[in-house]
PDB file of N, CA and C in Angstrom:
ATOM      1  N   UNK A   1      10.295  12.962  -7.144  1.00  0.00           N
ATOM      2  CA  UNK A   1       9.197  12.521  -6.317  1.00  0.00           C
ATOM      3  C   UNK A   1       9.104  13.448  -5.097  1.00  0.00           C
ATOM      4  N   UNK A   2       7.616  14.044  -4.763  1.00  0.00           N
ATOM      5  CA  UNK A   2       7.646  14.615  -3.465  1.00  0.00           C
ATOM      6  C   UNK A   2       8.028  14.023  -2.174  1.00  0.00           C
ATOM      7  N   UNK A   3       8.734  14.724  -1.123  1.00  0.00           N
ATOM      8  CA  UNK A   3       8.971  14.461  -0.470  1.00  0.00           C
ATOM      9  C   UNK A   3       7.920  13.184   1.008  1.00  0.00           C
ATOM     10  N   UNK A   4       6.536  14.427   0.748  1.00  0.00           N
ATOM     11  CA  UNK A   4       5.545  13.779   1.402  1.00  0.00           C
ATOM     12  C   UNK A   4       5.490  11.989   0.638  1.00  0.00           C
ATOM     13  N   UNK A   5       5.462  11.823  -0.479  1.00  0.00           N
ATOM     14  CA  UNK A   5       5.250  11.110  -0.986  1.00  0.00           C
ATOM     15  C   UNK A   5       6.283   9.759  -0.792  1.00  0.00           C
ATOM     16  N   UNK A   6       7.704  10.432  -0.427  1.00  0.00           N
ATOM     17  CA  UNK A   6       8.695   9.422  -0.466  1.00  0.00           C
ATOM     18  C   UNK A   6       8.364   8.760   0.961  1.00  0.00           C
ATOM     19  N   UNK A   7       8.279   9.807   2.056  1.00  0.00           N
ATOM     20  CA  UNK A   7       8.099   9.722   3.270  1.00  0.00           C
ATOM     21  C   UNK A   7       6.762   8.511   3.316  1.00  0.00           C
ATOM     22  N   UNK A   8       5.738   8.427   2.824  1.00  0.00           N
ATOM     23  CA  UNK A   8       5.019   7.622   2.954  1.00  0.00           C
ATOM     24  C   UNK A   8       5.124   5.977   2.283  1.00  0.00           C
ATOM     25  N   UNK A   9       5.839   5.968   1.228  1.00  0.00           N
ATOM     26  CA  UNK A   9       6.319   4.925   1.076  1.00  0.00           C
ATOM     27  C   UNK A   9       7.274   4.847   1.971  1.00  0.00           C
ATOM     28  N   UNK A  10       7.854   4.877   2.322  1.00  0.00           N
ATOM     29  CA  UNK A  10       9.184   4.509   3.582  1.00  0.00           C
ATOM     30  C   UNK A  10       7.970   4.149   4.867  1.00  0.00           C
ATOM     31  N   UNK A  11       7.341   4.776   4.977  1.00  0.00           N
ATOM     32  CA  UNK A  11       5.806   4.082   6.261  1.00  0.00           C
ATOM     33  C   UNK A  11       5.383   3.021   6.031  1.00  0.00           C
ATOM     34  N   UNK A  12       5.409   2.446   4.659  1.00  0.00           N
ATOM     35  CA  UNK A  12       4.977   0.886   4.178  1.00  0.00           C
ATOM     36  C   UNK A  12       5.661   0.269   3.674  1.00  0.00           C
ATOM     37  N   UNK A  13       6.645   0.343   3.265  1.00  0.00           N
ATOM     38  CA  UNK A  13       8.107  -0.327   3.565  1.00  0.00           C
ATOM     39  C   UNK A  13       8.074  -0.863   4.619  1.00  0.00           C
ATOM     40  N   UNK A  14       8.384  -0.344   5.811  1.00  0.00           N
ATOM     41  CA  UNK A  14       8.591   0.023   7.185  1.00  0.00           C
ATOM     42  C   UNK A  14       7.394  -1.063   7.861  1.00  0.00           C
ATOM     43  N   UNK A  15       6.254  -0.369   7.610  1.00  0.00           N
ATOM     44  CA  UNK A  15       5.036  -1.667   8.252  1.00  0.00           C
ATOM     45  C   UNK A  15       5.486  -3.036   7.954  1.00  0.00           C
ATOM     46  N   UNK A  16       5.264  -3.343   6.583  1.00  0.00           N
ATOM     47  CA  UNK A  16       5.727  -4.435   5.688  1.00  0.00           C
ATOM     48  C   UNK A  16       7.055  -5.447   6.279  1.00  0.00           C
ATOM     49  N   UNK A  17       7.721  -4.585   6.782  1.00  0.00           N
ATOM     50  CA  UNK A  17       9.194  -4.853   7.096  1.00  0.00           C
ATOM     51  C   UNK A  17       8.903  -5.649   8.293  1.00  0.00           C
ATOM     52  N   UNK A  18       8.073  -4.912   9.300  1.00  0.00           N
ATOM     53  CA  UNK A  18       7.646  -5.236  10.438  1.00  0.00           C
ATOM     54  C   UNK A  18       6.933  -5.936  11.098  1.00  0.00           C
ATOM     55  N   UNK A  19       5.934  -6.525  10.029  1.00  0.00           N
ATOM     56  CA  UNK A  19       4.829  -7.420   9.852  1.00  0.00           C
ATOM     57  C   UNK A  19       4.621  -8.514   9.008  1.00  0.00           C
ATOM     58  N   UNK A  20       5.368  -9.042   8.933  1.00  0.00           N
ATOM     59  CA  UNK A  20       5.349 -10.393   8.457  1.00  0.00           C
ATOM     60  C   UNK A  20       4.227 -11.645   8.472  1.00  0.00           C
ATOM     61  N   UNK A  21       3.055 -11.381   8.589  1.00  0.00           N
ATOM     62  CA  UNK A  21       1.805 -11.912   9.266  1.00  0.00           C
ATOM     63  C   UNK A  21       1.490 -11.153   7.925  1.00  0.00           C
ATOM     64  N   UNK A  22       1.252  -9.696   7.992  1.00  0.00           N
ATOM     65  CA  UNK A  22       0.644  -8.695   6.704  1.00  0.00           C
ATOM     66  C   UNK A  22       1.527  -9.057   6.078  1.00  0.00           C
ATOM     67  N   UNK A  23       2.764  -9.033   5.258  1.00  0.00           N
ATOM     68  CA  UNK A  23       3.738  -9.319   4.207  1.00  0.00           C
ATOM     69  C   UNK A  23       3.222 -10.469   3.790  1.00  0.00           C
ATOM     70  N   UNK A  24       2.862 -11.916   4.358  1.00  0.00           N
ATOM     71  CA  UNK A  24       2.523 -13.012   3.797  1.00  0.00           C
ATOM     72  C   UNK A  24       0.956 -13.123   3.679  1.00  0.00           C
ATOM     73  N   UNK A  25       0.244 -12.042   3.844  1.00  0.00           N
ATOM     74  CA  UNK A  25      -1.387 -12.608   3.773  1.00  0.00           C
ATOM     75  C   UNK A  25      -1.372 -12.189   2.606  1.00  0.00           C
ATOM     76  N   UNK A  26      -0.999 -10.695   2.335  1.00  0.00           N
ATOM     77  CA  UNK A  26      -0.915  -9.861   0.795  1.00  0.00           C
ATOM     78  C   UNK A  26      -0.287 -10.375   0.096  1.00  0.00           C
ATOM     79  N   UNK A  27       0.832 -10.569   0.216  1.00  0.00           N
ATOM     80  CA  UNK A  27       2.173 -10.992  -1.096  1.00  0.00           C
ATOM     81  C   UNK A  27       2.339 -12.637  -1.579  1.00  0.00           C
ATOM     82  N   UNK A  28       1.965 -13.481  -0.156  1.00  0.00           N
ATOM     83  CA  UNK A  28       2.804 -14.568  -0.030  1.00  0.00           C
ATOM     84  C   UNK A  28       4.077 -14.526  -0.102  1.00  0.00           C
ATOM     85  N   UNK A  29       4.808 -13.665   0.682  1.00  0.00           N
ATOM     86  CA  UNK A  29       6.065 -13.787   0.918  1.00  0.00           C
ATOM     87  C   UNK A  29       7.246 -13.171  -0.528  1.00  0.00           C
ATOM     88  N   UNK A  30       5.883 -13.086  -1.544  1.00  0.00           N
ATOM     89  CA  UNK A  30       7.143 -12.883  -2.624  1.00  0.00           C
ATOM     90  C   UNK A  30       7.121 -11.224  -2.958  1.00  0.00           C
ATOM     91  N   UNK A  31       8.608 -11.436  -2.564  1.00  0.00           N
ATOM     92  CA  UNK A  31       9.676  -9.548  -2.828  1.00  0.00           C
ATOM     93  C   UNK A  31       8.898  -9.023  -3.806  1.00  0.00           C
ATOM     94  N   UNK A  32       8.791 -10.075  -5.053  1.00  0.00           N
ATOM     95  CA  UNK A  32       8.817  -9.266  -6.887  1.00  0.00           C
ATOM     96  C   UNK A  32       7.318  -8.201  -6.567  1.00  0.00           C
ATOM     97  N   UNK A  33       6.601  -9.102  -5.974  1.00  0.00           N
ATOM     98  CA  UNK A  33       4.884  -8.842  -5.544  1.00  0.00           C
ATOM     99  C   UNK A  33       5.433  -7.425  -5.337  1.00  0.00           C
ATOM    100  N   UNK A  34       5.785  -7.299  -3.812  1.00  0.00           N
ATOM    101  CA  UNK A  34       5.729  -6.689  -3.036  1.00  0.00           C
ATOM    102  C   UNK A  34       6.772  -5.325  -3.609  1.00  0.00           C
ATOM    103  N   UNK A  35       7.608  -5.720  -4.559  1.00  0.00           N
ATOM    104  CA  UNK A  35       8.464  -4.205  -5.068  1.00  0.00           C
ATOM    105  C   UNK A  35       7.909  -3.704  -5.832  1.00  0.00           C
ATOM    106  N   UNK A  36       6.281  -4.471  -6.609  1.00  0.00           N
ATOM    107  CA  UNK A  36       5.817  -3.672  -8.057  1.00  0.00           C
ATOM    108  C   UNK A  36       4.443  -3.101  -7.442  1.00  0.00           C
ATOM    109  N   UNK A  37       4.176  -3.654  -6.044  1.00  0.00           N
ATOM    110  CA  UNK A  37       3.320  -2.810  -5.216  1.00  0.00           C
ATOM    111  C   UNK A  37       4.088  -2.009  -4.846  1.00  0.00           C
ATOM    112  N   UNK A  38       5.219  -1.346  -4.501  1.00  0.00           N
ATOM    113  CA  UNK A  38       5.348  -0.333  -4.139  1.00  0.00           C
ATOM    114  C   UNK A  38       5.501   0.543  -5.407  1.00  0.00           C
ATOM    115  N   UNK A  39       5.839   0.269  -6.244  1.00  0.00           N
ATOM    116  CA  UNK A  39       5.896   0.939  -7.327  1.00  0.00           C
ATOM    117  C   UNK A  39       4.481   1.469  -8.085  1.00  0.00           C
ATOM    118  N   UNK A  40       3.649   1.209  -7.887  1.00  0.00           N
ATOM    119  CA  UNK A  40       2.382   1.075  -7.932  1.00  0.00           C
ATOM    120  C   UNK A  40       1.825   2.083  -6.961  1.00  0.00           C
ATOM    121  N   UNK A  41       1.882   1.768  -5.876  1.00  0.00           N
ATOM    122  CA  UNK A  41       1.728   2.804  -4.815  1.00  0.00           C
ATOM    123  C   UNK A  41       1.869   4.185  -4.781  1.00  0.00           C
ATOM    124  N   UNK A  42       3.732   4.169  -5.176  1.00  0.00           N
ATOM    125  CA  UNK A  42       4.003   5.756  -5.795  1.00  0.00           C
ATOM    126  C   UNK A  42       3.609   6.512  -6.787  1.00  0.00           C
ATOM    127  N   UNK A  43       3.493   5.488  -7.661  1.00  0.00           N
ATOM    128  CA  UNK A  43       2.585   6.616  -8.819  1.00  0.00           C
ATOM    129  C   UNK A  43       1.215   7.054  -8.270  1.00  0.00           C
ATOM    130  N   UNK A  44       0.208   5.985  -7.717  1.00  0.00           N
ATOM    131  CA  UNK A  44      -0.992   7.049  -7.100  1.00  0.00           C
ATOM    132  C   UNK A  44      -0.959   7.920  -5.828  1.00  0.00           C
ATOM    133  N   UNK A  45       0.054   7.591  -4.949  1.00  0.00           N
ATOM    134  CA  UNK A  45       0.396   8.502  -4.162  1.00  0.00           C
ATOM    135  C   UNK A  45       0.835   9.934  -4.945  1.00  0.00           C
ATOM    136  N   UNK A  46       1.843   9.964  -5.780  1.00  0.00           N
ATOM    137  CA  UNK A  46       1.832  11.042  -6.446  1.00  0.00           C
ATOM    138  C   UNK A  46       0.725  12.151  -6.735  1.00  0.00           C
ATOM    139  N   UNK A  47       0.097  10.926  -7.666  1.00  0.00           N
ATOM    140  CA  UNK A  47      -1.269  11.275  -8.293  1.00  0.00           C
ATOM    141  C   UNK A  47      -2.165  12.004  -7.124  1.00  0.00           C
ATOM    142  N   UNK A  48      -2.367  11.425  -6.203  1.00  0.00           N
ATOM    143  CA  UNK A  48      -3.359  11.837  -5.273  1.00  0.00           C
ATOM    144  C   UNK A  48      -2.826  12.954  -3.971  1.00  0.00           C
ATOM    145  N   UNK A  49      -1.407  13.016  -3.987  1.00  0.00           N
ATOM    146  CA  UNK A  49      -0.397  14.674  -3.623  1.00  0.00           C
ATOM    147  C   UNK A  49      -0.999  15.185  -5.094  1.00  0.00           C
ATOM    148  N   UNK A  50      -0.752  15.126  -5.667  1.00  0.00           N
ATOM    149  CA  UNK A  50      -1.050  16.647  -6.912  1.00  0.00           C
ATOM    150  C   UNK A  50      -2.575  16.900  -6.725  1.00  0.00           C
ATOM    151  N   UNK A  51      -3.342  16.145  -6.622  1.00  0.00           N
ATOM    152  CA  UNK A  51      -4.989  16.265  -6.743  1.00  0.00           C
ATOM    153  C   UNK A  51      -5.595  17.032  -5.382  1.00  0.00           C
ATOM    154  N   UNK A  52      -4.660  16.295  -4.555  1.00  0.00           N
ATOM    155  CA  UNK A  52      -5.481  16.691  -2.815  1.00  0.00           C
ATOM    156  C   UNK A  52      -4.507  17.396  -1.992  1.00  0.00           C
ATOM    157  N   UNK A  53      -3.115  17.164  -2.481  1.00  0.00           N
ATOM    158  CA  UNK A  53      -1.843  17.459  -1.855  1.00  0.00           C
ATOM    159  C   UNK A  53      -1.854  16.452  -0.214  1.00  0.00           C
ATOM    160  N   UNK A  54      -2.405  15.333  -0.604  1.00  0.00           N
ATOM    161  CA  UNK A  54      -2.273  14.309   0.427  1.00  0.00           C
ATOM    162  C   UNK A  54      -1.732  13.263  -0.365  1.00  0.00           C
ATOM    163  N   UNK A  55      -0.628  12.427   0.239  1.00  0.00           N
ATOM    164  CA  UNK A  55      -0.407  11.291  -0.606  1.00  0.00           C
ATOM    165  C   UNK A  55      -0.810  10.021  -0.226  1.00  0.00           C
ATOM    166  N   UNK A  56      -1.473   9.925   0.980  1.00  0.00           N
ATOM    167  CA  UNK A  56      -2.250   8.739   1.698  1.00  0.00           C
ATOM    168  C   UNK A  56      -2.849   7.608   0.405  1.00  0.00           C
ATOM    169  N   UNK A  57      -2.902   6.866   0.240  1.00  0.00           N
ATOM    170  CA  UNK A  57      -3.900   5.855  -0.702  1.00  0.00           C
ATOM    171  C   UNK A  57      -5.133   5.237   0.421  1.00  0.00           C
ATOM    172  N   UNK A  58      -6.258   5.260  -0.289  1.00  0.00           N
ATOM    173  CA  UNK A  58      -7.237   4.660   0.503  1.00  0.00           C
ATOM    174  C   UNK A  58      -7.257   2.961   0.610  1.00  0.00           C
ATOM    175  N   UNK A  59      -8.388   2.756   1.560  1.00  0.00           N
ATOM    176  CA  UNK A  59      -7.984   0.950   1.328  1.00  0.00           C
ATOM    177  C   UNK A  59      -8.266   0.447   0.260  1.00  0.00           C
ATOM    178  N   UNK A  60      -9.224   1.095  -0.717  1.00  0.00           N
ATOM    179  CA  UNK A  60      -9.732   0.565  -2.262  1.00  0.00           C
ATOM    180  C   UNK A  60      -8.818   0.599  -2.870  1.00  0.00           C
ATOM    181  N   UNK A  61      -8.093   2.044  -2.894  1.00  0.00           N
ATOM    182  CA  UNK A  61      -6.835   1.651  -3.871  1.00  0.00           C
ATOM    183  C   UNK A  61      -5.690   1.065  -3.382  1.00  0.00           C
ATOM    184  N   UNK A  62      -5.549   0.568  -1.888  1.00  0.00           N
ATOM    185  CA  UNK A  62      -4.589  -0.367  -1.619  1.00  0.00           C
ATOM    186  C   UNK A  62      -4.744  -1.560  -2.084  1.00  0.00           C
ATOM    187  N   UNK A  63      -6.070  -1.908  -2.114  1.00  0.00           N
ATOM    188  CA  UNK A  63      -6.468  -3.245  -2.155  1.00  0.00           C
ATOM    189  C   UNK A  63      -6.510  -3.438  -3.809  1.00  0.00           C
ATOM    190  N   UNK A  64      -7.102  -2.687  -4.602  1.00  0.00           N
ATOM    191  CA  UNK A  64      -6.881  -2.721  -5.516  1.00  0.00           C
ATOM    192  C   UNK A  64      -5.337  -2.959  -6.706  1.00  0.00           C
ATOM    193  N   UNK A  65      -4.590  -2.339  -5.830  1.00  0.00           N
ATOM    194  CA  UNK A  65      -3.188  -2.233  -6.248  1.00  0.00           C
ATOM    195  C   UNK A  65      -2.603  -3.731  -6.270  1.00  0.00           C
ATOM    196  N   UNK A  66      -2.923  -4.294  -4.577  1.00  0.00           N
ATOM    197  CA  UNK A  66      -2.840  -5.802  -4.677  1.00  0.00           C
ATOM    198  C   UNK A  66      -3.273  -6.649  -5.394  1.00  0.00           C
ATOM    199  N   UNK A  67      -4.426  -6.714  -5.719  1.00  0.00           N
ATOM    200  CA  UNK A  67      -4.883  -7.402  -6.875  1.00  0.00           C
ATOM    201  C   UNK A  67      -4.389  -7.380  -8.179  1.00  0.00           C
ATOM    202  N   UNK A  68      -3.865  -5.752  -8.519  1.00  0.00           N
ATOM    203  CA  UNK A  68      -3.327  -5.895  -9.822  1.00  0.00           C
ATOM    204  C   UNK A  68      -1.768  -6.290  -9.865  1.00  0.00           C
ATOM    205  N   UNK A  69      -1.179  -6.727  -8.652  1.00  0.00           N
ATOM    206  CA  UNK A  69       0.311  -7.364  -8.835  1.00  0.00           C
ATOM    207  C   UNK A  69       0.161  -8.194  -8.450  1.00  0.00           C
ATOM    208  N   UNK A  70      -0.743  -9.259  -7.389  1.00  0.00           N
ATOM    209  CA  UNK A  70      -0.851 -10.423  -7.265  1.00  0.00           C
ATOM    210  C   UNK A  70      -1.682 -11.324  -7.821  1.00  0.00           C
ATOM    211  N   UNK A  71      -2.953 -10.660  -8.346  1.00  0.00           N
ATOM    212  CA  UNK A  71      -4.215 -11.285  -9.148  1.00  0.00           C
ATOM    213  C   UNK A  71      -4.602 -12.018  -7.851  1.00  0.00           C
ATOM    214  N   UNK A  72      -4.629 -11.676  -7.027  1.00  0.00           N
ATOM    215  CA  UNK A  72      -5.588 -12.003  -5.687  1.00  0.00           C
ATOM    216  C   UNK A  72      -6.563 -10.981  -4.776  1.00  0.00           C
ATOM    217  N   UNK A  73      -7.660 -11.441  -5.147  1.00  0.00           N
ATOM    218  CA  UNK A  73      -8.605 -10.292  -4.179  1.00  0.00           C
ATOM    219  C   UNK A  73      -8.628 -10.546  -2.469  1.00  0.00           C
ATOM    220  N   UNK A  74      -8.200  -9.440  -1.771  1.00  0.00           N
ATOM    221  CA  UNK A  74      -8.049  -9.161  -0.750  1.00  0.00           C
ATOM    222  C   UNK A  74      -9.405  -8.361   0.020  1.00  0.00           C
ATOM    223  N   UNK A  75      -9.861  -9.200   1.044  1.00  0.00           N
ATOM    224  CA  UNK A  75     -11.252  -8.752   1.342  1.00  0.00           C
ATOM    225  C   UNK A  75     -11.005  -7.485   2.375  1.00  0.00           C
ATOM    226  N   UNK A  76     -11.339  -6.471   2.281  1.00  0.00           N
ATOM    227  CA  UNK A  76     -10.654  -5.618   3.188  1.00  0.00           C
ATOM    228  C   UNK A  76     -11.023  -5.615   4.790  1.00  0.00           C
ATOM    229  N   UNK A  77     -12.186  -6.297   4.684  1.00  0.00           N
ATOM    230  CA  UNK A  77     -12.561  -6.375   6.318  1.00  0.00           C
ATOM    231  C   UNK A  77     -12.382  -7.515   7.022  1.00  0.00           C
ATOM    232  N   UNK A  78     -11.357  -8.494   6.126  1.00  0.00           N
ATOM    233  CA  UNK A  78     -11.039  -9.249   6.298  1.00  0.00           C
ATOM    234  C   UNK A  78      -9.285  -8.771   7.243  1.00  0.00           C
ATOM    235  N   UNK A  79      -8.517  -8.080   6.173  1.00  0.00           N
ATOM    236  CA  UNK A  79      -7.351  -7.688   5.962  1.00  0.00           C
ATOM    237  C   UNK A  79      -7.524  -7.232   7.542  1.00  0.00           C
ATOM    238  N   UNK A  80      -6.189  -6.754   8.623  1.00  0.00           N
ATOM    239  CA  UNK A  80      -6.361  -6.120   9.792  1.00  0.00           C
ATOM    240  C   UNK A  80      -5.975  -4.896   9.471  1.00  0.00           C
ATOM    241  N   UNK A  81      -6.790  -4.005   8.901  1.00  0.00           N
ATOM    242  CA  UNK A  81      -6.032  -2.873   8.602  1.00  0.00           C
ATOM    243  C   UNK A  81      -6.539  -1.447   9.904  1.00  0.00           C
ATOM    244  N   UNK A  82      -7.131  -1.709  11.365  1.00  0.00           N
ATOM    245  CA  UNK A  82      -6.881  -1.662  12.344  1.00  0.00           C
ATOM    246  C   UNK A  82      -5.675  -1.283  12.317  1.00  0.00           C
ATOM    247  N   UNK A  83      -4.714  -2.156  12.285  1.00  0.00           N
ATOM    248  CA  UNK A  83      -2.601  -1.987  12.610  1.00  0.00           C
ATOM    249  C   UNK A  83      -2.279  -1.439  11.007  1.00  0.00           C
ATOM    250  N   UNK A  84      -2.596  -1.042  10.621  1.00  0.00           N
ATOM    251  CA  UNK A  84      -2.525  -0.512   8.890  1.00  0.00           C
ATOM    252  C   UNK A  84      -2.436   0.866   9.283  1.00  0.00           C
ATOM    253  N   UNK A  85      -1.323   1.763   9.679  1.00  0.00           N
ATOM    254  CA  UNK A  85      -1.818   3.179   9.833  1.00  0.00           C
ATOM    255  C   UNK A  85      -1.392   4.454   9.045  1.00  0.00           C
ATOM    256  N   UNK A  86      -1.819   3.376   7.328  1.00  0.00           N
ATOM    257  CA  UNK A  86      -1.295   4.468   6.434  1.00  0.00           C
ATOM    258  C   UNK A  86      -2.070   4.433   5.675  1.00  0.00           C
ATOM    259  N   UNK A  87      -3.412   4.435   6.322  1.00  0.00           N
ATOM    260  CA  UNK A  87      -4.555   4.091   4.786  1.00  0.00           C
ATOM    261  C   UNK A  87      -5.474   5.743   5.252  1.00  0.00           C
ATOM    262  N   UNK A  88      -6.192   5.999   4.469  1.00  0.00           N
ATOM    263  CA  UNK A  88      -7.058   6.929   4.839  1.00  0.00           C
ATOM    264  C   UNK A  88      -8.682   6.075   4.321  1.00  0.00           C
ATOM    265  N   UNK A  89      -9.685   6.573   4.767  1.00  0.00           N
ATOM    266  CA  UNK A  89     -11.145   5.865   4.688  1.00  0.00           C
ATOM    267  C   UNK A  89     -11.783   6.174   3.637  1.00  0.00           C
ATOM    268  N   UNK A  90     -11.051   7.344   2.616  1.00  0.00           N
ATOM    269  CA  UNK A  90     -12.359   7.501   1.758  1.00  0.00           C
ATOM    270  C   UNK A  90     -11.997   6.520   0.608  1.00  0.00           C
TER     271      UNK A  90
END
């Protein structure tokens, strides 16, 4: 795994870790959620370092990612992603 790439999961780890307000709006509190989103994460972070050589995920595919490990849609302008400072806009 690239480095950029590891480095940015360790940034949302890290948020996650820190925010417990965000950990329970996304996950509801549950780890399993929250370890197969990160796993999830890294593969398009990857994906999107090889394509752009940025590994940022946007909020669509954050939000998207959530949905596909929690089966809950997350409204993004709902979400505070304001304090979110690992998303990029496109």
């Amino acid at each position: 795994m690239n480095i950029e790439v590891q480095i940015y999961l360790k940034n949302i780890k890290s948020f996650f870790e820190n925010d417990e307000e965000s950990f329970q709006e996304l996950f509801g509190g549950n780890m399993d959620y929250f370890k197969k989103f990160l796993d999830e994460v890294s593969f398009v972070a990857e994906d999107n370092y090889n394509n752009t050589g940025i590994p940022t995920l946007s909020v669509n595919q954050l939000m998207g990612l959530v949905f596909d490990v929690t089966n809950k849609p997350v409204n993004p302008t709902t979400f505070k992603f304001k304090d979110f400072p690992i998303t990029s806009l496109n």
